[in-house]
PDB file of N, CA and C in Angstrom:
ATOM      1  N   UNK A   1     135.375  17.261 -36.995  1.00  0.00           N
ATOM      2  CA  UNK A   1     135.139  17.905 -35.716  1.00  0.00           C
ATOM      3  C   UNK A   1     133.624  18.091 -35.541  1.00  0.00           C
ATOM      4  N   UNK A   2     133.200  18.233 -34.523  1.00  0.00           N
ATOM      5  CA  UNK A   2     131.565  18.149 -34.206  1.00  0.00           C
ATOM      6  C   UNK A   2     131.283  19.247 -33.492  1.00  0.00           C
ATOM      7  N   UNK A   3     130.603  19.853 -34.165  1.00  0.00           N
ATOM      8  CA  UNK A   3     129.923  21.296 -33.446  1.00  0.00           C
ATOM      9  C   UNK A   3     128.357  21.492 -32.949  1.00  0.00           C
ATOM     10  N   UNK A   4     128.568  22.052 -31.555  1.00  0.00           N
ATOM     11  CA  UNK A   4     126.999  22.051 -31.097  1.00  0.00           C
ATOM     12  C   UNK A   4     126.403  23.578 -31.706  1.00  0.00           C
ATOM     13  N   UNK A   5     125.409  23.315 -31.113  1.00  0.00           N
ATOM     14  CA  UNK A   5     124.574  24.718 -31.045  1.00  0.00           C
ATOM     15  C   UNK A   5     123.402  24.327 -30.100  1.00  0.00           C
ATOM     16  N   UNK A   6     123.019  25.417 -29.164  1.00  0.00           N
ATOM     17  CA  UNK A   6     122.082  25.212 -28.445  1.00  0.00           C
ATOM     18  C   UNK A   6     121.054  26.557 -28.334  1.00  0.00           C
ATOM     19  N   UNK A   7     120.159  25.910 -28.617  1.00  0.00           N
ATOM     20  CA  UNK A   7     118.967  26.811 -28.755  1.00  0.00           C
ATOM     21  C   UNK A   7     118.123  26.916 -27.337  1.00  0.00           C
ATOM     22  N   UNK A   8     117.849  28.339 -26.579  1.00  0.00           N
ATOM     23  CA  UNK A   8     117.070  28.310 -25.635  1.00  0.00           C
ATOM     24  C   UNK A   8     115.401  28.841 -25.946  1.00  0.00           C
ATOM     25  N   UNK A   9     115.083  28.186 -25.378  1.00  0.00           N
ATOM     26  CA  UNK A   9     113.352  28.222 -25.687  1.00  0.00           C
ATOM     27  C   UNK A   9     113.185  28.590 -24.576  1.00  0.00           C
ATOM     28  N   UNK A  10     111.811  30.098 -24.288  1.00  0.00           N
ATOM     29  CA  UNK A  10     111.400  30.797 -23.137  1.00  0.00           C
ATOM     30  C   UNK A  10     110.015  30.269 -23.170  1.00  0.00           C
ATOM     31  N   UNK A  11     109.737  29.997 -24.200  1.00  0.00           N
ATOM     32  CA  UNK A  11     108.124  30.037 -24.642  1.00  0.00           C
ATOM     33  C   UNK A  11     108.096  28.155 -24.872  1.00  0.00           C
ATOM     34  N   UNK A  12     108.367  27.584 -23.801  1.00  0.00           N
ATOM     35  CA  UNK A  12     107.693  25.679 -24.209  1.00  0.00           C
ATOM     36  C   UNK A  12     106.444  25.801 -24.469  1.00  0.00           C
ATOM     37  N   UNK A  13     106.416  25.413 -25.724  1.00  0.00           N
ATOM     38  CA  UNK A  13     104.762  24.712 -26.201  1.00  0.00           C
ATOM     39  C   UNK A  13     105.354  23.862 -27.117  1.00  0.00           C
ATOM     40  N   UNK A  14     104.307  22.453 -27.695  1.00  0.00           N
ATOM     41  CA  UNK A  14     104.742  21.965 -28.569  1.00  0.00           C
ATOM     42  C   UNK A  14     105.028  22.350 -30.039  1.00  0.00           C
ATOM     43  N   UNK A  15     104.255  23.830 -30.466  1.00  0.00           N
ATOM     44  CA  UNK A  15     104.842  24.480 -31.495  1.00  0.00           C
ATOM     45  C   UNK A  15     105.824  24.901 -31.625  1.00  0.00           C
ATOM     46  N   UNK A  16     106.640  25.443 -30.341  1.00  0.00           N
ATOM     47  CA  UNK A  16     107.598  25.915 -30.755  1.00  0.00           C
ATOM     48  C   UNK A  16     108.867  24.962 -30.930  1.00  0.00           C
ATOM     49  N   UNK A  17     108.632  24.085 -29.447  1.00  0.00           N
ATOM     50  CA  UNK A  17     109.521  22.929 -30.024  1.00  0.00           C
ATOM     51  C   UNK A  17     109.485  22.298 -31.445  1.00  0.00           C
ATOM     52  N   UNK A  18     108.564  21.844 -32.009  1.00  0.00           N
ATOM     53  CA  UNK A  18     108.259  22.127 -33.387  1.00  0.00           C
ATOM     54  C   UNK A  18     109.187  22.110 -34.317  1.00  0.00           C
ATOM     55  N   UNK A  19     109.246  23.874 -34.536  1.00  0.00           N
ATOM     56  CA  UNK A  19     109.310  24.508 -35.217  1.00  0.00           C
ATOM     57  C   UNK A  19     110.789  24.857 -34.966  1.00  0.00           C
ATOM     58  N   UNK A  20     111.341  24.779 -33.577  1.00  0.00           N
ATOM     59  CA  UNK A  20     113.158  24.702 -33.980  1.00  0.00           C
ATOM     60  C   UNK A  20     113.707  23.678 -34.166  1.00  0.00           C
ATOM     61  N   UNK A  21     113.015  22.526 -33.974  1.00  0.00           N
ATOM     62  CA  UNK A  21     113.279  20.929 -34.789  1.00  0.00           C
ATOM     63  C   UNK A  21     113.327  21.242 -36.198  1.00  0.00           C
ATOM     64  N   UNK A  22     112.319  21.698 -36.463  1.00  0.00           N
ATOM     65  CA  UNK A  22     112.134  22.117 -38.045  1.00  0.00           C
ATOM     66  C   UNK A  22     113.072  22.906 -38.892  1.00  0.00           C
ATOM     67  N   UNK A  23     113.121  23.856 -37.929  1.00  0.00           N
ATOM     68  CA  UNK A  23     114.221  24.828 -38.910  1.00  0.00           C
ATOM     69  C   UNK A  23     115.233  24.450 -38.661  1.00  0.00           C
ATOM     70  N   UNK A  24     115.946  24.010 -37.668  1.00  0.00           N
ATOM     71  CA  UNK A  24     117.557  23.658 -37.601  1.00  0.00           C
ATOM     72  C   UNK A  24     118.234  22.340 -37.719  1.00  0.00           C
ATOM     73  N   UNK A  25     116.627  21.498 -38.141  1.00  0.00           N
ATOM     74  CA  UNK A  25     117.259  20.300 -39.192  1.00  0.00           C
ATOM     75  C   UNK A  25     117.441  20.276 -40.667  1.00  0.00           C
ATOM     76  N   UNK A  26     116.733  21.611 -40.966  1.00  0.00           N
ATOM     77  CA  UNK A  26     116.990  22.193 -42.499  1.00  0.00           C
ATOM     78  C   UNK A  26     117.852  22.974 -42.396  1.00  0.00           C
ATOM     79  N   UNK A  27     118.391  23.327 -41.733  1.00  0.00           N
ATOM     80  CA  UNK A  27     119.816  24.071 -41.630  1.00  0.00           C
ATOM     81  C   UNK A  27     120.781  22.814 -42.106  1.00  0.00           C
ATOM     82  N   UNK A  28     120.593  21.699 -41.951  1.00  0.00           N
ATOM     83  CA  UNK A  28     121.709  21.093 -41.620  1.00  0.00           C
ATOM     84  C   UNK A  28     122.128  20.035 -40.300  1.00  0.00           C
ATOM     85  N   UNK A  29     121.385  20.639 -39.546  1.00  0.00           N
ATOM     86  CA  UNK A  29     121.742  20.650 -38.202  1.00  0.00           C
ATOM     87  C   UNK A  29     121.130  19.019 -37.611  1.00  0.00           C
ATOM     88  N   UNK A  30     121.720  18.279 -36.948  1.00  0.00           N
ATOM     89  CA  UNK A  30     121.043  16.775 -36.273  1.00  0.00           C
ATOM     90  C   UNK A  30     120.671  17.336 -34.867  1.00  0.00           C
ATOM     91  N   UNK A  31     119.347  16.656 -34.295  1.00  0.00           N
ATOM     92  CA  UNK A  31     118.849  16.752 -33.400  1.00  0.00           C
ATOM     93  C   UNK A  31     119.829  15.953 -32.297  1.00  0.00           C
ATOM     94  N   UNK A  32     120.441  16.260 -31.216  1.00  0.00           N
ATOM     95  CA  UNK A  32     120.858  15.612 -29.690  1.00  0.00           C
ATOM     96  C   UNK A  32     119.805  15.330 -28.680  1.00  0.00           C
ATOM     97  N   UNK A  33     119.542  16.152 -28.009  1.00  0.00           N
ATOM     98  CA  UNK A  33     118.904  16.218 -26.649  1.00  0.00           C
ATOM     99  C   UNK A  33     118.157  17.462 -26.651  1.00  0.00           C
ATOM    100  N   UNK A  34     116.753  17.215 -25.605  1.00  0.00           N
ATOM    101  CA  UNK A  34     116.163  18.304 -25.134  1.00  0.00           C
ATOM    102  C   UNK A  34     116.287  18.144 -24.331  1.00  0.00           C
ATOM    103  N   UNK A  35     116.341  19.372 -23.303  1.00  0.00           N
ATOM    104  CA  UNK A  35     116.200  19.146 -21.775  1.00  0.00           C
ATOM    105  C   UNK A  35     115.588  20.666 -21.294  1.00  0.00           C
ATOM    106  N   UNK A  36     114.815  20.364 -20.165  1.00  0.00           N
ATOM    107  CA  UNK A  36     114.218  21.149 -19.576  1.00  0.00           C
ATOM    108  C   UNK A  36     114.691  21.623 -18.557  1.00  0.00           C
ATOM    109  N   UNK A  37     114.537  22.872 -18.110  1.00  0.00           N
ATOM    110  CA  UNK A  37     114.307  23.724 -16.741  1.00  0.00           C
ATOM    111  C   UNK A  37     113.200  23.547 -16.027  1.00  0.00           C
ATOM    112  N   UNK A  38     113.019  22.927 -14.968  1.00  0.00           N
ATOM    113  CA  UNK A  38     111.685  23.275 -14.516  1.00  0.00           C
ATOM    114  C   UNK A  38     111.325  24.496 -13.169  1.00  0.00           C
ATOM    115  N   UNK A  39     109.994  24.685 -13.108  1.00  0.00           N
ATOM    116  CA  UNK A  39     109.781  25.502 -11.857  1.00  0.00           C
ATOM    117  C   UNK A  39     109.422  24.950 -10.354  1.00  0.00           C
ATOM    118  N   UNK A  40     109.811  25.262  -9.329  1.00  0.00           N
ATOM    119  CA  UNK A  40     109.650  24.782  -8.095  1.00  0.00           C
ATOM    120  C   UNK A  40     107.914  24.488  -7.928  1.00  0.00           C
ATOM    121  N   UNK A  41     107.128  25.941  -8.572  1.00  0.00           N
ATOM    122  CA  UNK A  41     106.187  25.562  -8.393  1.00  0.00           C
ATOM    123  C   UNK A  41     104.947  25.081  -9.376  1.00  0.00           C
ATOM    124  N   UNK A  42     105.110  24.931 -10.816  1.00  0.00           N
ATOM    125  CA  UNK A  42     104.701  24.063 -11.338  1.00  0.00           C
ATOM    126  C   UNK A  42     105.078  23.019 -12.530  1.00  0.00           C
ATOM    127  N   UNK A  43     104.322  22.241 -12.576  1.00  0.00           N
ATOM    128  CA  UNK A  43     104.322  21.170 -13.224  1.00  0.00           C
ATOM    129  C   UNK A  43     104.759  21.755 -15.030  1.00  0.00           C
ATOM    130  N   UNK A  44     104.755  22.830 -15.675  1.00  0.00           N
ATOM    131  CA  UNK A  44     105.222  23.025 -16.665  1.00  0.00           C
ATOM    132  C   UNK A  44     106.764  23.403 -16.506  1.00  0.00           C
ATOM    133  N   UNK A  45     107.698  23.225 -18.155  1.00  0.00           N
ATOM    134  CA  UNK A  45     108.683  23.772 -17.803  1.00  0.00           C
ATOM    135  C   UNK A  45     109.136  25.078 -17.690  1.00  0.00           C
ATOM    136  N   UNK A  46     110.096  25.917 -17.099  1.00  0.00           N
ATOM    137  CA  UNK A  46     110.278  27.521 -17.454  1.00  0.00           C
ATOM    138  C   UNK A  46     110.952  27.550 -18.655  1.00  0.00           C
ATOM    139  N   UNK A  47     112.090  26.509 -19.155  1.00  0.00           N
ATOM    140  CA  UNK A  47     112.399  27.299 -20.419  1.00  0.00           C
ATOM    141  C   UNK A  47     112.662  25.867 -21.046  1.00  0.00           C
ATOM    142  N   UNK A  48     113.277  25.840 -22.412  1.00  0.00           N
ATOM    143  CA  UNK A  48     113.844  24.591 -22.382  1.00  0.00           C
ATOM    144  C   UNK A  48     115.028  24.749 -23.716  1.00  0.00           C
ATOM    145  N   UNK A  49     115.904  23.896 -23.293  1.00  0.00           N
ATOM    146  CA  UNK A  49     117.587  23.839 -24.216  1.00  0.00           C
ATOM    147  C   UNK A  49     117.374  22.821 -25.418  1.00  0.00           C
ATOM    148  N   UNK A  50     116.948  22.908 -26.503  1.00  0.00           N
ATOM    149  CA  UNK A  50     117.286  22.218 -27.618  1.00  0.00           C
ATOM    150  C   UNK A  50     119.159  22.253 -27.864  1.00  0.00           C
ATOM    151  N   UNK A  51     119.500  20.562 -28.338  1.00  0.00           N
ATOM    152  CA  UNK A  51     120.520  20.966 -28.557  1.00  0.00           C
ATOM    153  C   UNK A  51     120.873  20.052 -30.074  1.00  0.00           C
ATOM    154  N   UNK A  52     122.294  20.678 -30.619  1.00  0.00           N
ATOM    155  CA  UNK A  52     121.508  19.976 -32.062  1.00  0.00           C
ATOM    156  C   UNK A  52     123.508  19.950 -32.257  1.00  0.00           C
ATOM    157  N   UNK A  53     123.755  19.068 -33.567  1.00  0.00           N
ATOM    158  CA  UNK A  53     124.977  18.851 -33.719  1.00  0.00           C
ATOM    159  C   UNK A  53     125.113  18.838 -35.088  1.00  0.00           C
ATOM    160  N   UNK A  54     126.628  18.945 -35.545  1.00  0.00           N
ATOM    161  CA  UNK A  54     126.631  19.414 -37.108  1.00  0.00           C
ATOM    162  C   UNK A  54     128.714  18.765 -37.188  1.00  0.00           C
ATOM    163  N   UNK A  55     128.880  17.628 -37.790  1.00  0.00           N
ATOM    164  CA  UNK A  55     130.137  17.745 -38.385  1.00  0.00           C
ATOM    165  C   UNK A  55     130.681  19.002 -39.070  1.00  0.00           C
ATOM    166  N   UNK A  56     131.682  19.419 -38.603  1.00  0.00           N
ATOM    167  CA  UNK A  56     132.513  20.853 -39.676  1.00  0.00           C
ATOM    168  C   UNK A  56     133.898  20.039 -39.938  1.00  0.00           C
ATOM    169  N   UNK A  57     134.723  20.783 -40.663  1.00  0.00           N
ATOM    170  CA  UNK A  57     135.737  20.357 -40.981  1.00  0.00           C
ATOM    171  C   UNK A  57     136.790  20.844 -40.878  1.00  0.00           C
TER     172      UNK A  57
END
């Protein structure tokens, strides 16, 4: 069976993306998709959804 987990990020910078790549592939955990929120009025994102996957049994 395949289990997600999704991590929300308030704070996009490339450290932090980073750094929950980092820790929740040492969890165990495989990287899926990032995806962003963006704002109407600028060009950065407001938050962003790491999402990561893990066989259980």
């Amino acid at each position: 069976m395949l289990q997600y987990k999704v991590v929300e990020l308030s704070d996009v910078t490339d450290l932090t993306i980073e750094e929950t790549l980092n820790d929740f592939t040492a969890k165990g955990w495989k990287f899926d998709t990032l995806q962003f929120a963006m704002r109407d009025s600028s060009r950065r994102p407001a938050m962003a959804f790491v999402i990561f996957t893990k066989e259980v049994d």
